[in-house]
Each structure stands twice: as C-alpha cells, then as structure tokens.
N, C-alpha and C. Protein backbone atom coordinates (compact mmCIF):
# COMPACT_ATOMS: atom_id res chain seq x y z
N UNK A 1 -68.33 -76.47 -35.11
CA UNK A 1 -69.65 -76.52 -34.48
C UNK A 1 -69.86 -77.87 -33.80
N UNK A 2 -70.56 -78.08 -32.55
CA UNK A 2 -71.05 -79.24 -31.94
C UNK A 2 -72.21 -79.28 -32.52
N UNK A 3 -72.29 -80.83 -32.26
CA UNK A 3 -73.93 -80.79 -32.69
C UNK A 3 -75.08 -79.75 -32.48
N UNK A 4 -74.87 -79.44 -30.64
CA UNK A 4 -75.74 -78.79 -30.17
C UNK A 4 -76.19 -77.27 -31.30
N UNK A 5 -74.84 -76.79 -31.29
CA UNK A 5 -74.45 -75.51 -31.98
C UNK A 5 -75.18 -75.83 -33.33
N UNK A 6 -74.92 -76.52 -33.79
CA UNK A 6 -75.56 -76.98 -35.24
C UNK A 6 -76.97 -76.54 -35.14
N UNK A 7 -77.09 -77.33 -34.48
CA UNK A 7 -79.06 -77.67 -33.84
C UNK A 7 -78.90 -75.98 -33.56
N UNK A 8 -78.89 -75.35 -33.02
CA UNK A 8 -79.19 -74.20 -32.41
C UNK A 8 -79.20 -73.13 -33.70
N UNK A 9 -78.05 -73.31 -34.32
CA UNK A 9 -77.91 -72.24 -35.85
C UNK A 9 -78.93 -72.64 -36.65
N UNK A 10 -79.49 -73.87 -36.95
CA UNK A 10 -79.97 -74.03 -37.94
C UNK A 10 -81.33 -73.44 -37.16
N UNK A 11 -81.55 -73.96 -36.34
CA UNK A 11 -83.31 -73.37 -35.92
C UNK A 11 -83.36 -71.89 -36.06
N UNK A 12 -82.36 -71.46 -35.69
CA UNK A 12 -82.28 -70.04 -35.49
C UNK A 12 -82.41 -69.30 -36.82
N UNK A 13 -81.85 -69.56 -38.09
CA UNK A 13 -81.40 -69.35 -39.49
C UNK A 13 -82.90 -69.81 -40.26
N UNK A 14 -83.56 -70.38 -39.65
CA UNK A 14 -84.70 -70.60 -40.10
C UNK A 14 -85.85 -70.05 -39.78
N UNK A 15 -85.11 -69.59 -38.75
CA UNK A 15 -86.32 -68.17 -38.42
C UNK A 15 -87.37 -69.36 -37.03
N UNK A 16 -87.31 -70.29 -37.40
CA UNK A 16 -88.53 -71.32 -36.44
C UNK A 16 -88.48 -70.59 -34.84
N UNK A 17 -87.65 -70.36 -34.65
CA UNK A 17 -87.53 -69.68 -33.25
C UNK A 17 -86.41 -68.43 -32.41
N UNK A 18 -86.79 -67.82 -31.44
CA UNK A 18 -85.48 -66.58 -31.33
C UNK A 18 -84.26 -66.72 -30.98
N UNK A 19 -84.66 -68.31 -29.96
CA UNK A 19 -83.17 -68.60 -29.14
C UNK A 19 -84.09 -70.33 -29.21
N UNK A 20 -82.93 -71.27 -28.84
CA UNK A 20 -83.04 -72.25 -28.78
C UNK A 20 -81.90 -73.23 -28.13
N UNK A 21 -82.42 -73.85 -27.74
CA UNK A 21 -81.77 -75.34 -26.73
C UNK A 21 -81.89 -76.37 -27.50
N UNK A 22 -80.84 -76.88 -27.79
CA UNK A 22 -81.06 -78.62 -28.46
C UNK A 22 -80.80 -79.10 -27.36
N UNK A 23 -81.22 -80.48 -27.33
CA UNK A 23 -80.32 -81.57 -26.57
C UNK A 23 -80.60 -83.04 -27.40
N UNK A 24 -79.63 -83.85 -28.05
CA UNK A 24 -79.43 -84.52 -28.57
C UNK A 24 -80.66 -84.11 -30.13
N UNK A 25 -81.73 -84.82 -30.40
CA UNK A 25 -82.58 -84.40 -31.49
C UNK A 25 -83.72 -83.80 -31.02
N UNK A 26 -83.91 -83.51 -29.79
CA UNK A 26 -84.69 -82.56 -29.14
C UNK A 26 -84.35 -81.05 -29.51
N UNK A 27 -85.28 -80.23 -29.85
CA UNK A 27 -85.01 -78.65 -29.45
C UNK A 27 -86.52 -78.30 -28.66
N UNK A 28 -85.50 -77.23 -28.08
CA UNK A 28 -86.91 -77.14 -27.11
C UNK A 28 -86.17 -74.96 -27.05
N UNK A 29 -87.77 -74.68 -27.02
CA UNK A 29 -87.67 -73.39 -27.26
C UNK A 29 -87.19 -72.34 -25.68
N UNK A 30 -86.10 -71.49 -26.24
CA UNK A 30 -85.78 -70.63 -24.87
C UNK A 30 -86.13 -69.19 -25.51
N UNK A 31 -87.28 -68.95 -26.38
CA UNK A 31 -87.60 -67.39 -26.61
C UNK A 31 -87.93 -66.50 -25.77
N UNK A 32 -89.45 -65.85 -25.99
CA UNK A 32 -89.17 -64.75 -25.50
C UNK A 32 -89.74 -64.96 -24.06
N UNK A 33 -89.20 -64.38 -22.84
CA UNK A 33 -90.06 -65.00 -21.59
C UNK A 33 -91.07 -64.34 -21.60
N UNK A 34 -92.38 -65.53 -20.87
CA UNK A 34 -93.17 -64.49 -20.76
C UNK A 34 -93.99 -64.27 -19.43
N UNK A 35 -92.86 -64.83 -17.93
CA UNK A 35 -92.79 -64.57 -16.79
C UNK A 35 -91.93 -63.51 -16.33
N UNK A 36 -91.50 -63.49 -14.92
CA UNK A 36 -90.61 -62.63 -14.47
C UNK A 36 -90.32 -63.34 -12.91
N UNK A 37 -89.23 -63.58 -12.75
CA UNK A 37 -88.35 -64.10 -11.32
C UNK A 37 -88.25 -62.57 -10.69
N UNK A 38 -88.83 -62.12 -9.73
CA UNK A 38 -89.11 -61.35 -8.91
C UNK A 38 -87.85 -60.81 -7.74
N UNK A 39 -87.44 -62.15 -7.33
CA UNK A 39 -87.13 -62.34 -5.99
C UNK A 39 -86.58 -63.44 -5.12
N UNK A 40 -86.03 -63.84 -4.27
CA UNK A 40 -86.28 -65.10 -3.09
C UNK A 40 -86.68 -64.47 -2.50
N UNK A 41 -87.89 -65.87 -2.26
CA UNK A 41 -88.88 -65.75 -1.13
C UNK A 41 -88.70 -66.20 -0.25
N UNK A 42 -87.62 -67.88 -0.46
CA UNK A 42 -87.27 -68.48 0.95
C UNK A 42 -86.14 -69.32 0.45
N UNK A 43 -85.50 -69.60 1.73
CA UNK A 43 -84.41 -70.28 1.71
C UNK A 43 -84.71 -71.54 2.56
N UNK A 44 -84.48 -72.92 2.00
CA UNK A 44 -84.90 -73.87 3.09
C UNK A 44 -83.89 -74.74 3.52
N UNK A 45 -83.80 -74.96 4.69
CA UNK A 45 -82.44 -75.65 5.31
C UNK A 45 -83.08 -76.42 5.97
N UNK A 46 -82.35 -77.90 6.05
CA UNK A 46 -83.03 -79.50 6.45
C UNK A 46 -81.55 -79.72 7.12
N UNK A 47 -82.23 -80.55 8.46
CA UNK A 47 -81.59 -81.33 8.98
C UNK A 47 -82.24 -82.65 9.99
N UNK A 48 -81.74 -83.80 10.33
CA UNK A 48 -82.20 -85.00 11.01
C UNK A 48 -82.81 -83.94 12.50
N UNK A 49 -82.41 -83.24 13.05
CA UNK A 49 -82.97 -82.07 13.85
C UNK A 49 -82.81 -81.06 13.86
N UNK A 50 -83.97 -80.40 13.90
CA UNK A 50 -83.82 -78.75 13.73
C UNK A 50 -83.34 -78.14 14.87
N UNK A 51 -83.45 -78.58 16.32
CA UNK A 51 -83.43 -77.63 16.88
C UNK A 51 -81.47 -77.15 16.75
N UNK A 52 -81.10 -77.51 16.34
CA UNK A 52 -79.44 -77.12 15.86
C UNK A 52 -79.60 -76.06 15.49
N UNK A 53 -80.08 -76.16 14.35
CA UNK A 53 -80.71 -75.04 12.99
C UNK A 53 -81.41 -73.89 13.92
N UNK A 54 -82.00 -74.15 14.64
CA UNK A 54 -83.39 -73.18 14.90
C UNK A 54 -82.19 -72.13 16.23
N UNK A 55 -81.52 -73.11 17.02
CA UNK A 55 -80.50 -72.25 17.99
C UNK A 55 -79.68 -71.56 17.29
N UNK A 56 -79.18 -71.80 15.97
CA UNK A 56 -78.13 -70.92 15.07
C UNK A 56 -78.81 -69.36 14.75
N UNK A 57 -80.01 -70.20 13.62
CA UNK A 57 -80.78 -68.82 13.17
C UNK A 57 -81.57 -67.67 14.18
N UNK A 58 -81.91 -68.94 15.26
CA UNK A 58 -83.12 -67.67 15.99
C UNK A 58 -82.58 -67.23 17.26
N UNK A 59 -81.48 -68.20 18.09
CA UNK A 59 -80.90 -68.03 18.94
C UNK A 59 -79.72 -67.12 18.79
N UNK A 60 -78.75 -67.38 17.95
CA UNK A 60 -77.37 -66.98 17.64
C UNK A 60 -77.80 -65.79 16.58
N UNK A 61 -78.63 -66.05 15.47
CA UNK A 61 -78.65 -64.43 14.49
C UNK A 61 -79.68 -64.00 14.60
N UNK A 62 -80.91 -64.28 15.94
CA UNK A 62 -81.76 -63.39 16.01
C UNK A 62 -82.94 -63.25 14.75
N UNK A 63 -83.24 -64.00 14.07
CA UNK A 63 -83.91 -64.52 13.23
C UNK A 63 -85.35 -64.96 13.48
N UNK A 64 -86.50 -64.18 13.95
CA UNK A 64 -87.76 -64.33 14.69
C UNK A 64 -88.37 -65.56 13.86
N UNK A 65 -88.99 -66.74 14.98
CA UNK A 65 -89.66 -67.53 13.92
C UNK A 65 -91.21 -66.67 13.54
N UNK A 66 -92.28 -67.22 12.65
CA UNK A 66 -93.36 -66.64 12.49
C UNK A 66 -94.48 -67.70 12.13
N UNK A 67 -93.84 -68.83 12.08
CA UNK A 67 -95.05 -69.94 12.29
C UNK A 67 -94.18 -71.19 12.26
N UNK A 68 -95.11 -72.72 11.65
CA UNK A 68 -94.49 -73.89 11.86
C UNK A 68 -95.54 -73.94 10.56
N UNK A 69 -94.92 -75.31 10.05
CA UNK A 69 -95.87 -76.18 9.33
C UNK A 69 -95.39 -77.74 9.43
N UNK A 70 -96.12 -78.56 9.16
CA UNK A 70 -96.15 -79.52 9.37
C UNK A 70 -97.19 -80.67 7.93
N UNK A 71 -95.83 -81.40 7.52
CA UNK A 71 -96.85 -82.29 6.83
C UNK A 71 -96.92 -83.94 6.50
N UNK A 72 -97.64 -84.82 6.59
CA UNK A 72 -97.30 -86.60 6.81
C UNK A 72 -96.81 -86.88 5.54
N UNK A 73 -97.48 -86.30 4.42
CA UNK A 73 -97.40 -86.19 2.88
C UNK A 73 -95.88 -85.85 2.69
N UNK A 74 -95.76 -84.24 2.94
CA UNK A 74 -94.36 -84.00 2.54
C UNK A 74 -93.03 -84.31 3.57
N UNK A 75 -93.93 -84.99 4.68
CA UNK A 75 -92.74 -85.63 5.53
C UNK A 75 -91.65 -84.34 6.26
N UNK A 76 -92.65 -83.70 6.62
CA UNK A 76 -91.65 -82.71 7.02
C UNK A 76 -92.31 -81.76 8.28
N UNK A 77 -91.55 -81.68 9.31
CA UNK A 77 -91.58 -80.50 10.28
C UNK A 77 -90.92 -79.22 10.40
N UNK A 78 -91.41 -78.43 10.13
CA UNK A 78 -90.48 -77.02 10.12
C UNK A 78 -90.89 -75.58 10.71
N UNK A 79 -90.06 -74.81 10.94
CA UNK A 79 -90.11 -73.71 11.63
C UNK A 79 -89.92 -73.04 10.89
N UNK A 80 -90.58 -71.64 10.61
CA UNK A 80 -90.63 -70.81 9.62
C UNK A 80 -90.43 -69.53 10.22
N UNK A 81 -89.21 -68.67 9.69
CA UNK A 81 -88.74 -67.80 10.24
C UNK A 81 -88.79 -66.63 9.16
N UNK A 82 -88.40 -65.62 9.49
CA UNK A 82 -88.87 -64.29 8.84
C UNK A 82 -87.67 -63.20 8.54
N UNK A 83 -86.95 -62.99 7.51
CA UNK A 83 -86.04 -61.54 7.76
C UNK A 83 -86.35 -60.83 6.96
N UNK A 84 -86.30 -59.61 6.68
CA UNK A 84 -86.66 -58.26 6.12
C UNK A 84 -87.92 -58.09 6.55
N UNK A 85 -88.53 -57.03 5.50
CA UNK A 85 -90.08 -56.39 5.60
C UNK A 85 -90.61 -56.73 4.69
N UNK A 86 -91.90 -56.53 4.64
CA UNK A 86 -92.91 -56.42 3.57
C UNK A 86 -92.79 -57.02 2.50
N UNK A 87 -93.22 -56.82 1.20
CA UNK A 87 -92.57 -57.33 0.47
C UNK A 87 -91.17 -57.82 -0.06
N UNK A 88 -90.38 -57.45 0.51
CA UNK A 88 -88.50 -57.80 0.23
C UNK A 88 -88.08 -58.92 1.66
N UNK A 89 -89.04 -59.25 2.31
CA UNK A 89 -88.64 -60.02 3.78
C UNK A 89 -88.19 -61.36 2.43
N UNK A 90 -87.67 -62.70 3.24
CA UNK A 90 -87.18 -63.49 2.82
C UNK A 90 -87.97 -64.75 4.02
N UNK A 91 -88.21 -65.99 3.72
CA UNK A 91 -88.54 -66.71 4.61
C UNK A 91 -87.73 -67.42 4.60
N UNK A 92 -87.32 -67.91 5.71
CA UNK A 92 -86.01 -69.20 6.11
C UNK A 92 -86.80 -70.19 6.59
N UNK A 93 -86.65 -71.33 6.38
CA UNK A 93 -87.65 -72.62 6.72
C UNK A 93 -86.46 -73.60 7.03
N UNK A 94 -87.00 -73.77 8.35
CA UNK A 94 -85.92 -74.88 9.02
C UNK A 94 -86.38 -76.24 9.48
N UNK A 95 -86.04 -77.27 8.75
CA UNK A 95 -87.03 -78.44 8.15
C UNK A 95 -86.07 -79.68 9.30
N UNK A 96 -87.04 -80.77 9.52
CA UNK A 96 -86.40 -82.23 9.72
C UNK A 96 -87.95 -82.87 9.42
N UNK A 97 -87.20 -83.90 8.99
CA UNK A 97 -87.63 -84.95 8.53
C UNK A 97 -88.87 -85.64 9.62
N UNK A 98 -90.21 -85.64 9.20
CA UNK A 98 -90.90 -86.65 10.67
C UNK A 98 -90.39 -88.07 10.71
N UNK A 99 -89.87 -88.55 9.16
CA UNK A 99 -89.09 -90.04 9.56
C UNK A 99 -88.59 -90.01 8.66
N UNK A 100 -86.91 -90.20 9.42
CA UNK A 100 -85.97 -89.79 8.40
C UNK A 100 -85.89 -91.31 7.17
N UNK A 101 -86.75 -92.36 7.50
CA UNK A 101 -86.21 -93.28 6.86
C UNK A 101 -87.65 -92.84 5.69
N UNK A 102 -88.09 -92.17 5.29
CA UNK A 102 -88.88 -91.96 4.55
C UNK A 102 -89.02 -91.03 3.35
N UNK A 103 -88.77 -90.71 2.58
CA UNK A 103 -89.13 -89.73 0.78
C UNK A 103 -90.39 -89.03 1.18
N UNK A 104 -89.89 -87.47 1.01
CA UNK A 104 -88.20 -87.02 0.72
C UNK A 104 -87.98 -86.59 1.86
N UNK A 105 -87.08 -86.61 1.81
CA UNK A 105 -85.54 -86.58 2.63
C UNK A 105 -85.21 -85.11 3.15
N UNK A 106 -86.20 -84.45 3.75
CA UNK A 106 -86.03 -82.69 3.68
C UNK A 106 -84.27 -82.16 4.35
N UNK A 107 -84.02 -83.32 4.68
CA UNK A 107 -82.53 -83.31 5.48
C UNK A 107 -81.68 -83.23 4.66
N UNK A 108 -81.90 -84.20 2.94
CA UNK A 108 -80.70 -84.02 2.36
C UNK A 108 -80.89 -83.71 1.48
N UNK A 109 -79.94 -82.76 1.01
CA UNK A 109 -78.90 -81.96 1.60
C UNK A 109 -79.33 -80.58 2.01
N UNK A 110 -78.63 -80.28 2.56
CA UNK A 110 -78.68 -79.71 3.97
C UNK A 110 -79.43 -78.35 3.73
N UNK A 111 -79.03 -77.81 2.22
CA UNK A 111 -79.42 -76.83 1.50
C UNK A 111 -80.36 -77.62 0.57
N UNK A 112 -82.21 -77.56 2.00
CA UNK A 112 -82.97 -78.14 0.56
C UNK A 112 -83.37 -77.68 -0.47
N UNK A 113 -83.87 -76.12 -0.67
CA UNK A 113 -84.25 -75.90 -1.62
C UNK A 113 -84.24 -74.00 -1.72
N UNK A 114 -84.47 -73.41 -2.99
CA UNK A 114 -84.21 -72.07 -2.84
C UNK A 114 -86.00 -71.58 -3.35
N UNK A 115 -86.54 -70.66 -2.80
CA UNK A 115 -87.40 -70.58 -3.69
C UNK A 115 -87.43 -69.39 -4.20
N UNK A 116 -88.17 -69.14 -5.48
CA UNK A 116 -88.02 -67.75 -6.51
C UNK A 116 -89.19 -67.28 -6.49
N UNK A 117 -89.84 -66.28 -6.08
CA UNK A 117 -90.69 -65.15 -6.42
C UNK A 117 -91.35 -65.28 -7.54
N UNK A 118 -92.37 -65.48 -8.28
CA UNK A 118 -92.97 -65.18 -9.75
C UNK A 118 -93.97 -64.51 -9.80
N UNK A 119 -94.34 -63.87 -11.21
CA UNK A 119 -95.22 -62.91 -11.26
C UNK A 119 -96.85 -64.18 -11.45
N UNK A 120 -96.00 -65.20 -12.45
CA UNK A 120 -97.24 -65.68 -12.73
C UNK A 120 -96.94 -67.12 -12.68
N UNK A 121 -97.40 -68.16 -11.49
CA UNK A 121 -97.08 -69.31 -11.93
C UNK A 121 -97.05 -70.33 -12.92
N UNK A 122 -98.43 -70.45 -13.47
CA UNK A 122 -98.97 -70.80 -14.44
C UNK A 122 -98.14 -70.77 -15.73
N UNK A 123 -97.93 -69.41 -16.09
CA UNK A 123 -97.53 -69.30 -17.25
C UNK A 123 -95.73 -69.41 -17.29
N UNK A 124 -95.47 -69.38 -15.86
CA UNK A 124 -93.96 -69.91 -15.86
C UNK A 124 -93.58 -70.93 -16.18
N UNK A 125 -94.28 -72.09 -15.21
CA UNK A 125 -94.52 -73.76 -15.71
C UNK A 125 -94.11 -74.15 -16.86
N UNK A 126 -95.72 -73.17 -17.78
CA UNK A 126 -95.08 -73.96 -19.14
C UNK A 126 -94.66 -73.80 -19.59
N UNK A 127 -94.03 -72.50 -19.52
CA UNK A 127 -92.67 -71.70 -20.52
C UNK A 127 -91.68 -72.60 -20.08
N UNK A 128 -91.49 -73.06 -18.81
CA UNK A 128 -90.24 -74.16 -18.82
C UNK A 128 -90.46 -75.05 -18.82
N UNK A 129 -91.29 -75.84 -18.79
CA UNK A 129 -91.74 -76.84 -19.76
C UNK A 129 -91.54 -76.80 -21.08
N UNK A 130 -91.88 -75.96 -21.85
CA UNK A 130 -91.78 -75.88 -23.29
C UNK A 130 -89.98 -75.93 -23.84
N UNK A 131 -89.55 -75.28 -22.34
CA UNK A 131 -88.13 -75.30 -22.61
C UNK A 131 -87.50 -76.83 -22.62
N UNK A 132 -88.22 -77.68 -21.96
CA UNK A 132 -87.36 -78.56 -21.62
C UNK A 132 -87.11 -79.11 -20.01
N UNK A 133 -87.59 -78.31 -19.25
CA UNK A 133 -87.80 -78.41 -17.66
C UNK A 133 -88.33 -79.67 -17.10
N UNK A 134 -87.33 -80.06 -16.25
CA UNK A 134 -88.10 -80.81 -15.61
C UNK A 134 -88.96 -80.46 -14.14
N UNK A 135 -89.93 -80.91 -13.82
CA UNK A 135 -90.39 -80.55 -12.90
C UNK A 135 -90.99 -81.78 -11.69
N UNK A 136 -91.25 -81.27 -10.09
CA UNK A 136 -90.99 -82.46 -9.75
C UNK A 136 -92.82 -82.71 -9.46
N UNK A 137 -93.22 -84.11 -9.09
CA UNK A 137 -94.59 -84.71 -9.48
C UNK A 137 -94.78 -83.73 -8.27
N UNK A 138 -96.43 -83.96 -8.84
CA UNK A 138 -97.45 -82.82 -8.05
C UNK A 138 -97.66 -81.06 -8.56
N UNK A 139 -97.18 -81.07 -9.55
CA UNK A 139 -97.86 -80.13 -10.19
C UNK A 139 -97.98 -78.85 -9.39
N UNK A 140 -98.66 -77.52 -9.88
CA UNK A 140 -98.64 -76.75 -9.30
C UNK A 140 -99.80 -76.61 -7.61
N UNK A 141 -99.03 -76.18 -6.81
CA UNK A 141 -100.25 -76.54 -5.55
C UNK A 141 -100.06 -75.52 -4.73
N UNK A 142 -100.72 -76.08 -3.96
CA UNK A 142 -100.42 -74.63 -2.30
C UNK A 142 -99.43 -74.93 -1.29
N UNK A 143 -98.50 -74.08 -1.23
CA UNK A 143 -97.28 -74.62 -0.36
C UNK A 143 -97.59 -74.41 1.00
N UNK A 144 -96.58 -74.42 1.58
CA UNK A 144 -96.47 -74.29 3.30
C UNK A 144 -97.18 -72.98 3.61
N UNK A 145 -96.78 -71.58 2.78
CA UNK A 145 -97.19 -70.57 3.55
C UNK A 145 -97.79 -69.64 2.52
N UNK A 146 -99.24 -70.78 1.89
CA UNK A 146 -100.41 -70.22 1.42
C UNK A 146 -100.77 -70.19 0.00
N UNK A 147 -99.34 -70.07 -0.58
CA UNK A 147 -98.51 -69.01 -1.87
C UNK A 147 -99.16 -70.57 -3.01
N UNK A 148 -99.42 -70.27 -3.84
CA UNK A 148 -98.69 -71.86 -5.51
C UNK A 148 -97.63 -71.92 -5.79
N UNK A 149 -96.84 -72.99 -5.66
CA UNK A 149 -95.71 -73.82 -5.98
C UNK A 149 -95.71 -74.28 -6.77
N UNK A 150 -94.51 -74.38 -7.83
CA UNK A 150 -94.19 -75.63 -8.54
C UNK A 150 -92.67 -75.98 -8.05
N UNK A 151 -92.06 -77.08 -7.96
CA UNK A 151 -90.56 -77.37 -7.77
C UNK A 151 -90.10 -77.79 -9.30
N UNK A 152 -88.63 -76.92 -9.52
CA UNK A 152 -87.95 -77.52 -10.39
C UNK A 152 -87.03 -78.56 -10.03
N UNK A 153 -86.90 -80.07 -10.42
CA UNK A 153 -86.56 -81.10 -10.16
C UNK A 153 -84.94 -80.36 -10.31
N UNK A 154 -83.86 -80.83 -9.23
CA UNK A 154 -82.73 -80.99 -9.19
C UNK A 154 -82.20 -82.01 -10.35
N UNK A 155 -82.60 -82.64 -11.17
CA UNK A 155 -81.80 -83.50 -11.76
C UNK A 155 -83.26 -83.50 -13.20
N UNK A 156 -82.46 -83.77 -14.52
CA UNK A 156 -83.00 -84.17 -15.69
C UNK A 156 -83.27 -85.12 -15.52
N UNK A 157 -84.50 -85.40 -16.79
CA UNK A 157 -84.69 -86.69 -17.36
C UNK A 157 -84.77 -86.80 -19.20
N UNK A 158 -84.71 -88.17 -19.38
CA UNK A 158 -84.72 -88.24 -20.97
C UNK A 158 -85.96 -87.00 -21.78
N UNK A 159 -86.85 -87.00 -21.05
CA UNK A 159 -88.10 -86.49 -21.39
C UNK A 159 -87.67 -85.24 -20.86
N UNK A 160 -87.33 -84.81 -20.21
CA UNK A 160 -86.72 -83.38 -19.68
C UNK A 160 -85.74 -82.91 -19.12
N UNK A 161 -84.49 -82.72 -20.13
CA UNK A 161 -83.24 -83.00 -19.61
C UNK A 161 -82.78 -81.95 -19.17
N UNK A 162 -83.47 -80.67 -18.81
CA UNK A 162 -82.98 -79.31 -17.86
C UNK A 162 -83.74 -79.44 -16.59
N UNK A 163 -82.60 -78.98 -15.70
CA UNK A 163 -83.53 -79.07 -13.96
C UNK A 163 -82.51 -77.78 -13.63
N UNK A 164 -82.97 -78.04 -12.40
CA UNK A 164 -82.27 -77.39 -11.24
C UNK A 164 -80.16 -77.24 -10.93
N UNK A 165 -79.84 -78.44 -11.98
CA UNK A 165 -78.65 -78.73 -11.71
C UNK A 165 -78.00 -79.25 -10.26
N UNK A 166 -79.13 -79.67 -9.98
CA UNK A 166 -78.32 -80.21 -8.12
C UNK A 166 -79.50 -79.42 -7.40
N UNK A 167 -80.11 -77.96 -7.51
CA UNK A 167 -80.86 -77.72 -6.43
C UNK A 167 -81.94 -77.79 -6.68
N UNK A 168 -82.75 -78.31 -5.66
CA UNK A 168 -84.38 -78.17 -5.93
C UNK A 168 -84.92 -76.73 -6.55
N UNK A 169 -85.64 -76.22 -7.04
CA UNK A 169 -86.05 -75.21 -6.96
C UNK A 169 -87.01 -74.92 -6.93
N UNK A 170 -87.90 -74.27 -5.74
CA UNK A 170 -89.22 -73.77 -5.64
C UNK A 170 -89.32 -72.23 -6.21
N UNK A 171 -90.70 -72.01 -7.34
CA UNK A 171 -91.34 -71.14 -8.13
C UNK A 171 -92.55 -71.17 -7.27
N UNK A 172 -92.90 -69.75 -6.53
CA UNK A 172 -93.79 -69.55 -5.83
C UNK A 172 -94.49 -68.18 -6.55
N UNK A 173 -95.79 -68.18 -6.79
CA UNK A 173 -96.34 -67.16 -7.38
C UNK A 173 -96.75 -66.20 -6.18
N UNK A 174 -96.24 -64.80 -6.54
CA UNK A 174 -95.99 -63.93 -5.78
C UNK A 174 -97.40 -63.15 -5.34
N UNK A 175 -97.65 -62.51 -3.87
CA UNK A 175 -98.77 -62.11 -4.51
C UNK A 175 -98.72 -60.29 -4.81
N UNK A 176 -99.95 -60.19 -5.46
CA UNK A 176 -99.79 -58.53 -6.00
C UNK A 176 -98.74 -57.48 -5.20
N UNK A 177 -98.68 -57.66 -3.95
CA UNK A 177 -98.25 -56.70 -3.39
C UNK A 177 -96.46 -56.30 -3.61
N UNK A 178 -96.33 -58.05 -3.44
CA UNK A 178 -94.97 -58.48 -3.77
C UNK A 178 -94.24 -57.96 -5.35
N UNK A 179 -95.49 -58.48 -5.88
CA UNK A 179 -95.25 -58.01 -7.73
C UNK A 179 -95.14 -56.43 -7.68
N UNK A 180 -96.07 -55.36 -7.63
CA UNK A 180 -95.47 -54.18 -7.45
C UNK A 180 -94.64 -53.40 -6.85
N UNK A 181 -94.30 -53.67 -5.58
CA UNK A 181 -93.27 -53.53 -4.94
C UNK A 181 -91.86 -54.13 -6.02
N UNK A 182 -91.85 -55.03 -6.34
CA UNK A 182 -90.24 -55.54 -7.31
C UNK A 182 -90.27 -54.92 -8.97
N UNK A 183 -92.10 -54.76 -9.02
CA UNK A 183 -91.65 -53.81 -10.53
C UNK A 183 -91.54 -52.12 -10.43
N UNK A 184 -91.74 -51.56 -9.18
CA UNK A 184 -91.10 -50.33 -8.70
C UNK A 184 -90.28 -49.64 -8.48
C-alpha cells in the first residue's frame, strides 16, 4: 500500500465516506455526485491574432460566427462562433489578447480552455471543492455568452491540490432547455 492507498482504505473501512482522495494528510471526499456534466458547450482557442483563427474556422471550415465579446477585465477580444443546433450546438470562441503583455494571457496556450455543460453550478462548485478543487479567483459569475461560470484552475495548490491538470476548465450552468434535451 502507498500512503495514499492507506489513507483511502482506512476512510473507506470506516465507513466515514464512499470513495475518497487523500493527498498527503488531507482527505477530501469524492462520494456521491450530486451534479451532472451534460456536455461541451465551448471550445476556446487564443492566439496574439485571431484573424488566423477566424480565416481557418469561418473561412476554411465554414464555421458561422454569432457574436463577439469583448472585455478590459478579462483582457480579451473574441469572436464567437456556432456549430450544431439547439441544444447539442457547441460554441468555438476565438480569442486574442487586447494586450498581450497583460494577465491572462488568452493566447497561451493556444488551447485556452474547454468548457462543460452543468446541470447545476452552484452545487458543482462545492462538490469540487469539497473534493479538493482548485478553482480560479472570481468565483462563480456571468460569462461571455450570458450562462454562470466557474473555471477549474489548470494547476493545484497546497490548499487545493486537484485542478484541471494543464487545462483550464470552464463549468457553465446549462440552461433548462439544454438540461432536458441531454437527460432525454
């Protein structure tokens, strides 16, 4: 047994919880969920200029844009493009930086972020939180196109040593239409 394993049997053998994560003398609970990952909703791709990006997707694969957003805060200009229908469409967001010498960096890397569909934001949060999640500052809010966000931080910390593993990850709470359509 590794430590971890240790940590994990014993919580488990004790009944304290169903499934469990140690990390060093931390355990942090992975029971029962009590969200649901739906879907991608969007895929976001950064570069020092979009219009590269924007001639690939909308020029070369025909990829209709369907708005822009723009923000000084999140430092970012982007074109927001559209594939599928209705609820199962996917949004592609094609980002540069308004100054690249500035945080964050929507350019790097290149693959900024994925985002996931949820039934319920709120109660996703703190289920991964409770797990151990890290998450990145700013809390849950209103993203580019309307929806609540939270990002899972690409990288741990002492205080929350599960992330993303390298990718950002945006948790966007879905709305009703989206939710029945994926539990159908």
């Amino acid at each position: 047994f590794s430590v971890d394993t240790r940590c994990e049997a014993t919580m488990l053998a004790r009944g304290l919880v169903r499934s469990a994560h140690c990390v060093g003398a931390r355990v942090f609970s992975t029971g029962e969920r009590k969200f649901q990952v739906l879907g991608i909703q969007q895929i976001a791709i950064g570069g020092l200029d979009k219009s590269p990006l924007s001639d690939l997707w909308t020029g070369l694969l025909g990829v209709p844009k369907v708005g822009s957003y723009q923000s000084e805060k999140e430092n970012v200009d982007e074109d927001i493009l559209k594939t599928g229908k209705g609820p199962f469409a996917v949004e592609i967001d094609l980002m540069q930086p308004l100054d690249a010498n500035k945080s964050p960096k929507v350019h790097v890397p290149s693959l900024n972020h994925i985002g996931l569909w949820v039934d319920d934001i709120e109660v996703a949060v703190e289920d991964l939180s409770a797990a151990g999640v890290r998450f990145t500052p700013g809390g849950i809010r209103v993203g580019a196109s309307g929806h609540r966000v939270a990002f899972i931080h690409p990288k741990g910390s002492e205080a929350s040593p599960r992330s993303g593993e390298g990718v950002l990850i945006e948790l966007v709470e879905a709305p009703e239409d989206v939710i029945e359509a994926h539990r159908s």
